[in-house]
C-alpha atoms as a PDB file:
ATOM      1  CA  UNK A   1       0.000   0.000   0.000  1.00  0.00           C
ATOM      2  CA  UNK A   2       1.376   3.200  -1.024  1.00  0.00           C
ATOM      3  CA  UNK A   3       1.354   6.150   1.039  1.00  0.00           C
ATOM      4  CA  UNK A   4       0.045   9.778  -0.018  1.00  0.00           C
ATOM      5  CA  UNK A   5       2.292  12.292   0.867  1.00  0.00           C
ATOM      6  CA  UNK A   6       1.185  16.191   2.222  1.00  0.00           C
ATOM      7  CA  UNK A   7       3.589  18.209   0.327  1.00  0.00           C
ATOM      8  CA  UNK A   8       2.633  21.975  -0.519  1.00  0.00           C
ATOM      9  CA  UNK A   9       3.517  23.534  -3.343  1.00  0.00           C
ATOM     10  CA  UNK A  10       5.617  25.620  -1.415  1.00  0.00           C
ATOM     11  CA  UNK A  11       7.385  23.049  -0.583  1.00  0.00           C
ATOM     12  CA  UNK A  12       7.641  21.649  -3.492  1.00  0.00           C
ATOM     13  CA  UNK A  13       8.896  24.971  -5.031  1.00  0.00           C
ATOM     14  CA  UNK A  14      11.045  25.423  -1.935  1.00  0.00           C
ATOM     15  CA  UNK A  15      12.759  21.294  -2.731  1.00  0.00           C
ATOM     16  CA  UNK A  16      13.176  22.695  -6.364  1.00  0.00           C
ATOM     17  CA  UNK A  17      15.365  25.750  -5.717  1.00  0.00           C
ATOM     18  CA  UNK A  18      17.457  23.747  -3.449  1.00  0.00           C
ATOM     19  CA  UNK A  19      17.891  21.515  -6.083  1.00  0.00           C
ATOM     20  CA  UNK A  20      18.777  23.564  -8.332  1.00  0.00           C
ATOM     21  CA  UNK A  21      21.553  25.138  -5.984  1.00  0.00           C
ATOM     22  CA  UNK A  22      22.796  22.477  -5.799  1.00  0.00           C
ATOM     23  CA  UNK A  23      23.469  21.656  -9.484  1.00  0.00           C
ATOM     24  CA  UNK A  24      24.937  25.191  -9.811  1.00  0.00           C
ATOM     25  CA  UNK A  25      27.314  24.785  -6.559  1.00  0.00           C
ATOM     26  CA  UNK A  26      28.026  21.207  -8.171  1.00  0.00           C
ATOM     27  CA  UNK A  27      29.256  22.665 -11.765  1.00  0.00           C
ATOM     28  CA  UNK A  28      31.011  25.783  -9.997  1.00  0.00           C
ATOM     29  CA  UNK A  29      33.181  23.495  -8.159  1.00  0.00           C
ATOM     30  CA  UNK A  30      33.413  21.066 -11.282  1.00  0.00           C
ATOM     31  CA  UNK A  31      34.890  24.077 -13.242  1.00  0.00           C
ATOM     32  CA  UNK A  32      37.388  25.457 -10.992  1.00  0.00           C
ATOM     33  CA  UNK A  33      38.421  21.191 -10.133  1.00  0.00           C
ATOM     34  CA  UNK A  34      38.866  21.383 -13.977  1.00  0.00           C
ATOM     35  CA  UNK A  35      40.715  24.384 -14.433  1.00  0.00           C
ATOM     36  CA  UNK A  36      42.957  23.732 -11.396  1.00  0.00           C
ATOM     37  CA  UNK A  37      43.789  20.339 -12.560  1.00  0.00           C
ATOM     38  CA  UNK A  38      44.474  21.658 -16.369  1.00  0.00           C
ATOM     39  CA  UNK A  39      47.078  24.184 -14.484  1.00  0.00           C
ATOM     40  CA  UNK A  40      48.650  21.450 -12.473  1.00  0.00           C
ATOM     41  CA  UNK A  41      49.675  19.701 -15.877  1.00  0.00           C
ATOM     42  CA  UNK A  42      50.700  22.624 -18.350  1.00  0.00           C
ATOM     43  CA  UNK A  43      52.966  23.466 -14.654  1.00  0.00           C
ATOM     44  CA  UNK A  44      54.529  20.129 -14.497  1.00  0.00           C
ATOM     45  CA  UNK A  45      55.470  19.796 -18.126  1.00  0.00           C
ATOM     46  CA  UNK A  46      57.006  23.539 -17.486  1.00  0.00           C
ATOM     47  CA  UNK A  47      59.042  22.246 -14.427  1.00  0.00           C
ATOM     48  CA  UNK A  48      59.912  19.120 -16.666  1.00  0.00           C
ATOM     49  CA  UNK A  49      61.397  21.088 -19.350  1.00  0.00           C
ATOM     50  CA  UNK A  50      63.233  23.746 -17.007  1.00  0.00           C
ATOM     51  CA  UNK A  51      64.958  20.320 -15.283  1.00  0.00           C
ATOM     52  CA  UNK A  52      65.865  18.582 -18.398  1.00  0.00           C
ATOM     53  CA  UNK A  53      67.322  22.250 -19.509  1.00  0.00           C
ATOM     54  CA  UNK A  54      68.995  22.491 -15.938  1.00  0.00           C
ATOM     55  CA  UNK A  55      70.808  19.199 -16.275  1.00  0.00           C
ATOM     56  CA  UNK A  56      71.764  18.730 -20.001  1.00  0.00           C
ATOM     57  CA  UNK A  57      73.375  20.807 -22.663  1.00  0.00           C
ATOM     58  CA  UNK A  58      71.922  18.767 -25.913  1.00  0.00           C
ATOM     59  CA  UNK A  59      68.820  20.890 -26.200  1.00  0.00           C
ATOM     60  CA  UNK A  60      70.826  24.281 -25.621  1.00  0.00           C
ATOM     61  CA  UNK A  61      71.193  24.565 -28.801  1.00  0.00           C
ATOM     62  CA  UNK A  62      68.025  23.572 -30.510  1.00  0.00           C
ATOM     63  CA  UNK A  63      66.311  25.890 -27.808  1.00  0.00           C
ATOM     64  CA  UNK A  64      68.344  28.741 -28.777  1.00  0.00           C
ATOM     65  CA  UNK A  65      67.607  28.030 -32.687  1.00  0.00           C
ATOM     66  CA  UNK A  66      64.254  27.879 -31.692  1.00  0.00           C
ATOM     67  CA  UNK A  67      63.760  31.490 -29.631  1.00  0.00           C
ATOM     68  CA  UNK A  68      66.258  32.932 -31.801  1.00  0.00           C
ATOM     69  CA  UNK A  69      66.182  32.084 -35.447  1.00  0.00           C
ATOM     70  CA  UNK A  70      64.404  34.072 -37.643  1.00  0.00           C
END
């Protein structure tokens, strides 16, 4: 047996907007996770190259052609 429910409509309404406050807190914090996490990568690979230019001189220069060369 099923049982009826006394929900308002203001309550409804009222379950609604919470919802949807929810979504839009959800996707806020889904785009700055996504935009954090983007610069976390593009930083490593930066770090990466400035070792591997640190510790070797066979890309000195290639890099120097590269910045350089017209």
């Amino acid at each position: 047996m099923v049982q009826k429910t006394n929900t308002t409509k203001k309550e409804t309404k009222s379950l609604e907007t919470d919802i949807a406050a929810v979504m839009q807190s959800t996707m806020g914090q889904d785009l700055k996770n996504s935009v954090l996490i983007v610069s976390l990568v593009v930083n490593l690979v930066v770090f990466s190259l400035w070792v591997a230019l640190q510790l070797t001189t066979v890309y000195d220069s290639q890099l120097a052609g590269f910045l350089l060369g017209r």
